[in-house]
N, C-alpha and C. Protein backbone atom coordinates (compact mmCIF):
# COMPACT_ATOMS: atom_id res chain seq x y z
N UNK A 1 160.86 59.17 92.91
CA UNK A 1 160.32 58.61 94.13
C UNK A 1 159.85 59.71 95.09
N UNK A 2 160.43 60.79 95.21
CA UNK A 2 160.34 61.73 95.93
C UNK A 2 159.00 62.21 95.87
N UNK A 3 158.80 62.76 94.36
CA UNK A 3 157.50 63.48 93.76
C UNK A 3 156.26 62.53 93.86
N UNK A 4 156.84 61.31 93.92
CA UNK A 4 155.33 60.45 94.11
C UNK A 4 154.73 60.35 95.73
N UNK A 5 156.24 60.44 96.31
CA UNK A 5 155.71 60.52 97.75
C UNK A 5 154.71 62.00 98.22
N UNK A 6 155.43 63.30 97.39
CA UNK A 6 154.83 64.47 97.82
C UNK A 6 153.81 64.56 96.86
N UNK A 7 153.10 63.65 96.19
CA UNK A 7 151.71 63.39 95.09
C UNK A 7 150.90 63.04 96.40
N UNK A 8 151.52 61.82 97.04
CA UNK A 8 150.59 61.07 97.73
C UNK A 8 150.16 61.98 98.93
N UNK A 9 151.62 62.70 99.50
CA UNK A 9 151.81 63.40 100.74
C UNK A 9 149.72 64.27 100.49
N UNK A 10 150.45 64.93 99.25
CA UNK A 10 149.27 66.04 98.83
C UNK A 10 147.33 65.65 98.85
N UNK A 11 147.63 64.36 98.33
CA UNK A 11 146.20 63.65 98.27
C UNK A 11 145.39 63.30 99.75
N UNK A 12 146.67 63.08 100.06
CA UNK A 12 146.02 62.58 102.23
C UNK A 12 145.76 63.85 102.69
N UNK A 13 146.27 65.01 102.21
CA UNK A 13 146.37 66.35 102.60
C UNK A 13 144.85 67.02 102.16
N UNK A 14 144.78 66.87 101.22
CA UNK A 14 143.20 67.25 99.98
C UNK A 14 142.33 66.51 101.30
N UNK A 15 142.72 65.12 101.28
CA UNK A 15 141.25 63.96 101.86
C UNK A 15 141.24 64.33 103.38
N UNK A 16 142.21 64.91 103.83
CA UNK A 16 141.66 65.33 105.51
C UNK A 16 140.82 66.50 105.79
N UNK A 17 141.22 67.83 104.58
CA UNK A 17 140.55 68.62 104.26
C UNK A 17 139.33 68.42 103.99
N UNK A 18 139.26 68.39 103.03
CA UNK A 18 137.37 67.79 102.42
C UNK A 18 136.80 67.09 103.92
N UNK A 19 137.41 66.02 104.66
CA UNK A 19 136.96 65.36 105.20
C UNK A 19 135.90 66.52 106.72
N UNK A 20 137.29 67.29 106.81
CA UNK A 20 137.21 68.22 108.18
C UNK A 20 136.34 68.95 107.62
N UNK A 21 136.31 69.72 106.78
CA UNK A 21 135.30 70.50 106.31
C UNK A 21 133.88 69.91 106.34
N UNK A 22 133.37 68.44 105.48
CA UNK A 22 132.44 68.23 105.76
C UNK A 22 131.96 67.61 107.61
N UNK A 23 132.72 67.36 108.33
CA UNK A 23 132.26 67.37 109.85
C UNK A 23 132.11 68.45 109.94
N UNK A 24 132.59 69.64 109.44
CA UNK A 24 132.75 71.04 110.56
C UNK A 24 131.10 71.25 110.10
N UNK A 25 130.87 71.17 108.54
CA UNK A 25 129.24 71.47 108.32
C UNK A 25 128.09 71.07 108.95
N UNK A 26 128.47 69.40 109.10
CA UNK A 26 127.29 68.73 109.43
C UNK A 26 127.57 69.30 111.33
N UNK A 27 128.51 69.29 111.91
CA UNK A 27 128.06 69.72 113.68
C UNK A 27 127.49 71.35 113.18
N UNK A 28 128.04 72.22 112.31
CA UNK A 28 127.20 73.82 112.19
C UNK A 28 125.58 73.17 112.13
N UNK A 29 125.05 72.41 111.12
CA UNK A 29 123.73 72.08 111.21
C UNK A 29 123.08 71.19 111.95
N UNK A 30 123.93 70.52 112.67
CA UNK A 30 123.32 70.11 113.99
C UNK A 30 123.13 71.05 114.87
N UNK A 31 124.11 72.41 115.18
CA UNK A 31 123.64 72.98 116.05
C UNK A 31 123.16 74.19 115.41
N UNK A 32 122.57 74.11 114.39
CA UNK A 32 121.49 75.33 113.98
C UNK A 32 122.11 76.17 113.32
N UNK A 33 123.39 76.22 112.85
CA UNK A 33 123.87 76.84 112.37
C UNK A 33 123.93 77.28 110.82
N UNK A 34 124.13 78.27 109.80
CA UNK A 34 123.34 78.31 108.89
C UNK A 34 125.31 78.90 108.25
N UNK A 35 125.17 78.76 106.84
CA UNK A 35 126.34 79.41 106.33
C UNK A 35 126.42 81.26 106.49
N UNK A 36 127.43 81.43 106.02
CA UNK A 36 127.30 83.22 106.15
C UNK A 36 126.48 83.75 105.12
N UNK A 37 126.31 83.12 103.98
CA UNK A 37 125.66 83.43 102.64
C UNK A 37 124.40 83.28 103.09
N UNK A 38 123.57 82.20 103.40
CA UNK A 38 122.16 82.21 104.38
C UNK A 38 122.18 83.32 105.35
N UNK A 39 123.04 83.49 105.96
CA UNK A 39 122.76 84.83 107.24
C UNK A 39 122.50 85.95 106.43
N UNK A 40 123.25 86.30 105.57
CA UNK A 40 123.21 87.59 105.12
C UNK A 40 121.96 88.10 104.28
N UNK A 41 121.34 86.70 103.49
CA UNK A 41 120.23 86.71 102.84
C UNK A 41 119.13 87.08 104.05
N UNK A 42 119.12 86.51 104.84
CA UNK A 42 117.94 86.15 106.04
C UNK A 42 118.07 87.63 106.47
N UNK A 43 119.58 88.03 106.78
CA UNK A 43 119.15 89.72 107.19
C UNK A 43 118.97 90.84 106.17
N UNK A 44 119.29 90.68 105.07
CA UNK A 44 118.44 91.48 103.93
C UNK A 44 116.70 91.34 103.82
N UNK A 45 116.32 89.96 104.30
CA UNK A 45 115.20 89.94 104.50
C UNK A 45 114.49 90.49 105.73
N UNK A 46 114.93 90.30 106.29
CA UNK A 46 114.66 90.76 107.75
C UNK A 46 114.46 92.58 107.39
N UNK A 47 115.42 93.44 107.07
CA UNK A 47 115.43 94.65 107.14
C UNK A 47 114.20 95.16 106.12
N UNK A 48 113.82 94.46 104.81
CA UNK A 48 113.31 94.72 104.06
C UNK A 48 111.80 94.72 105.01
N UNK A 49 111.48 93.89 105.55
CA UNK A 49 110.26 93.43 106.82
C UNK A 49 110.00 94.33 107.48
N UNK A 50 111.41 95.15 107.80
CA UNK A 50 111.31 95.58 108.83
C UNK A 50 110.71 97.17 108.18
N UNK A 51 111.75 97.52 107.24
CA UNK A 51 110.64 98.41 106.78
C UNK A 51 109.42 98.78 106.15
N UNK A 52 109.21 97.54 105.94
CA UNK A 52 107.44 97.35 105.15
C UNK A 52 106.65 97.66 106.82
N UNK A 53 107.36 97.03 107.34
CA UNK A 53 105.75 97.39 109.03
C UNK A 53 106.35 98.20 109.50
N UNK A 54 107.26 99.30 109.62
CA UNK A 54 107.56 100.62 109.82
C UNK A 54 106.24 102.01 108.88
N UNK A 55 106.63 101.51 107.78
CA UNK A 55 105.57 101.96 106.45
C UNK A 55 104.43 101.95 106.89
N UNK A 56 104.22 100.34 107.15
CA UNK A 56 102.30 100.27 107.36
C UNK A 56 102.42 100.78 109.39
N UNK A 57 102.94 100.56 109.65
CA UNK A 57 102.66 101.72 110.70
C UNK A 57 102.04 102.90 110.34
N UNK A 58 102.94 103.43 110.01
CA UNK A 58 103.32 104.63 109.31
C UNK A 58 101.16 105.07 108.93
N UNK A 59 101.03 104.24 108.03
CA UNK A 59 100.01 104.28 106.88
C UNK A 59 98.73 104.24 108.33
N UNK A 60 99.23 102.90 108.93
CA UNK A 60 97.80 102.84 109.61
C UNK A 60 97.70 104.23 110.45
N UNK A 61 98.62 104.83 111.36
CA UNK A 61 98.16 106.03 111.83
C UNK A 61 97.28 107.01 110.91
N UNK A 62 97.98 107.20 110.04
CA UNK A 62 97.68 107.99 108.89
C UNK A 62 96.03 107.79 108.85
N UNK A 63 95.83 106.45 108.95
CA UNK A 63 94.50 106.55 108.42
C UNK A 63 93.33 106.64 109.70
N UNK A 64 94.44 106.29 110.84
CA UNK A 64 93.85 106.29 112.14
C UNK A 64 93.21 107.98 112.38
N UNK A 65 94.30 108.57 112.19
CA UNK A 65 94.01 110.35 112.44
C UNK A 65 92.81 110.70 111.54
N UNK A 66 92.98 109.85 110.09
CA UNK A 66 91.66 110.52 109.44
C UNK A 66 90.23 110.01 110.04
N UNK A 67 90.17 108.60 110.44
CA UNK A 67 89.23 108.10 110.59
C UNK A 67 88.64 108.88 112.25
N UNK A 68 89.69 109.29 112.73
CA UNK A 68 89.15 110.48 113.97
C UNK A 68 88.64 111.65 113.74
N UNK A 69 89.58 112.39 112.39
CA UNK A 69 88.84 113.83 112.03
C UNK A 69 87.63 113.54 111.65
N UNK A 70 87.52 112.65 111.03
CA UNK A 70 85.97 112.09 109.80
C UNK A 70 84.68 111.97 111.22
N UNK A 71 85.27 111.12 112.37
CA UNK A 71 84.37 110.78 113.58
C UNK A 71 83.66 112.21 114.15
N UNK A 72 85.05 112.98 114.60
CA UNK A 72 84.31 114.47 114.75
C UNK A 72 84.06 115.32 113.92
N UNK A 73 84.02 115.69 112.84
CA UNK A 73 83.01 116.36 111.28
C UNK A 73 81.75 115.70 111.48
N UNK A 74 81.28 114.24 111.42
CA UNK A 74 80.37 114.00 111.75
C UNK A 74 79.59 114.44 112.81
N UNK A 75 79.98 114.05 113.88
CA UNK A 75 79.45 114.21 115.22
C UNK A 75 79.51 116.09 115.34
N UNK A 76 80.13 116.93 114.43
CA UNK A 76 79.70 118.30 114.53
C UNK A 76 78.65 118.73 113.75
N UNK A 77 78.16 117.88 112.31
CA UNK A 77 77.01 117.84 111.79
C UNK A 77 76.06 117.56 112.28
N UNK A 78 76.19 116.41 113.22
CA UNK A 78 74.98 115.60 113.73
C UNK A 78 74.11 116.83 114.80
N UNK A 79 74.92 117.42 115.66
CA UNK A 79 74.96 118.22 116.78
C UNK A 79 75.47 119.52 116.13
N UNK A 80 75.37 120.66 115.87
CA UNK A 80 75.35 122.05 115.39
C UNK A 80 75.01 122.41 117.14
N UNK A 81 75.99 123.58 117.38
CA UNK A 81 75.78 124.56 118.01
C UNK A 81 74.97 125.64 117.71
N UNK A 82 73.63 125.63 118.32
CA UNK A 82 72.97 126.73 118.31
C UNK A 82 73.40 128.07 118.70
């Protein structure tokens, strides 16, 4: 009798669990909230972003400075100092 009571005790115990758990999810995604496994993905993505337009920064100067040397080489051909 005992063991059936602490069977049952255990099952109401399981079903409040499960139960609380799924409210605690559905108010996290009502209020925007995302699991930790989503966060962590989203900021691996994020950093990866972050250094791709660090890079093309990077690149566009790069090509910015040439496209200035190239402007004046020209403009010293065009015009020669006599």
């Amino acid at each position: 009798m005992k063991n059936q009571w602490l069977n049952s005790l255990e099952l109401v115990r399981q079903d409040i669990q499960k139960n609380v758990s799924v409210l605690a999810r559905d108010m996290a995604a009502r209020m925007g909230m995302v699991e930790r496994e989503e966060f962590e993905i989203q900021k691996r993505v994020l950093l990866r972003t972050r250094l791709q337009i660090t890079e093309l920064e990077e690149r566009l100067r790069e090509k910015e400075a040439e496209g200035l040397r190239q402007a004046q080489d020209r403009k010293k051909n065009d015009h020669p100092n006599f």
